[in-house]
Protein backbone atom coordinates (compact mmCIF):
# COMPACT_ATOMS: atom_id res chain seq x y z
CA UNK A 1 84.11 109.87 116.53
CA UNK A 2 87.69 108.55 117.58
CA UNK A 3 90.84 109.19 115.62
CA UNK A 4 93.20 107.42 117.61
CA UNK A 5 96.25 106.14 115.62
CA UNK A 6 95.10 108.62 112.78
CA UNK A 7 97.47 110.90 111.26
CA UNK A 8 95.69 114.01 109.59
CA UNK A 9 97.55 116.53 107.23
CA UNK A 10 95.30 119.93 107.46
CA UNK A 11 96.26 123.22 105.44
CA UNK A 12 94.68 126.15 106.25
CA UNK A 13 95.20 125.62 110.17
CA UNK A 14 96.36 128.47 111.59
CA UNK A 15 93.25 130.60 112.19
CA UNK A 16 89.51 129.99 112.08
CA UNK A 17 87.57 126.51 110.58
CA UNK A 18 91.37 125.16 110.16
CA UNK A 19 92.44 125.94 113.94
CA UNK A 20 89.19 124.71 115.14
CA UNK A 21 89.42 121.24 112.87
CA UNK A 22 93.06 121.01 114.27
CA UNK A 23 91.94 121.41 118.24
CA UNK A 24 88.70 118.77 117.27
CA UNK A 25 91.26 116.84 116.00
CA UNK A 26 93.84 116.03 118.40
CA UNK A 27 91.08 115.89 121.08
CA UNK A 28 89.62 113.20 119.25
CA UNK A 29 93.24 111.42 119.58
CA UNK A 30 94.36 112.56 115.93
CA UNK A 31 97.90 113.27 115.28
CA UNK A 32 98.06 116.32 113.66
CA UNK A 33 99.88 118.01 110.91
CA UNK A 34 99.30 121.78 110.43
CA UNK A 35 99.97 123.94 107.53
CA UNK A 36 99.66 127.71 107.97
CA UNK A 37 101.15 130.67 106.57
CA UNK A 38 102.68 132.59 109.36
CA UNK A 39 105.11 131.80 111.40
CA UNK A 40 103.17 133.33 114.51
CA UNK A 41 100.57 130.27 114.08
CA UNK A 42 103.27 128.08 113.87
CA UNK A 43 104.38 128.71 117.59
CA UNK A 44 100.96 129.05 118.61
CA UNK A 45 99.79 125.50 116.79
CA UNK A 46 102.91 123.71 118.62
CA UNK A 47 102.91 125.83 121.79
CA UNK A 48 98.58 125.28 121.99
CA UNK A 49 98.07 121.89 120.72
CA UNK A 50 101.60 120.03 120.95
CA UNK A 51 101.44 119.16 117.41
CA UNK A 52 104.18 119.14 114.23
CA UNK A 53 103.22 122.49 112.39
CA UNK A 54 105.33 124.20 109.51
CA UNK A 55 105.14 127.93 107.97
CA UNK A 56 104.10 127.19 104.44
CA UNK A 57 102.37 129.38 101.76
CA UNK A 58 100.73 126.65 99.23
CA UNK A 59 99.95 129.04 96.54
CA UNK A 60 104.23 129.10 96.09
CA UNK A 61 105.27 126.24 94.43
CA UNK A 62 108.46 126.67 95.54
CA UNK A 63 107.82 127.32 99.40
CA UNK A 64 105.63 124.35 99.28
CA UNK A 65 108.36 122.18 97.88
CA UNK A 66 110.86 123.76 100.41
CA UNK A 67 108.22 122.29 103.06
């Protein structure tokens, strides 16, 4: 499946299901952006896969608004 011109918000995409959705994704021609909780993911996520990323913690209403 193609996802050219496609922008894709995914949560969770630091680690696991989420980072392997995220790498499906933007080989699939996706543009990608990742939510993850630590910071470390971040840098990997942007450094990895050359897509927008931010450190977010969605269960904090105000970090998520901050975001």
């Amino acid at each position: 499946m193609d996802f050219s011109g496609k922008r894709v918000m995914l949560t969770g995409a630091g680690k696991g299901i989420g980072r392997a959705l995220a790498e499906m994704l933007v080989k699939r021609g996706a543009g990608v952006y990742a939510m993850t909780r630590s910071a470390g993911d971040v840098r990997a996520l942007q450094r990895d896969l050359k897509i927008e990323a931010v450190q977010v913690d969605l269960a904090n209403v105000e970090a998520t608004r901050a975001a």
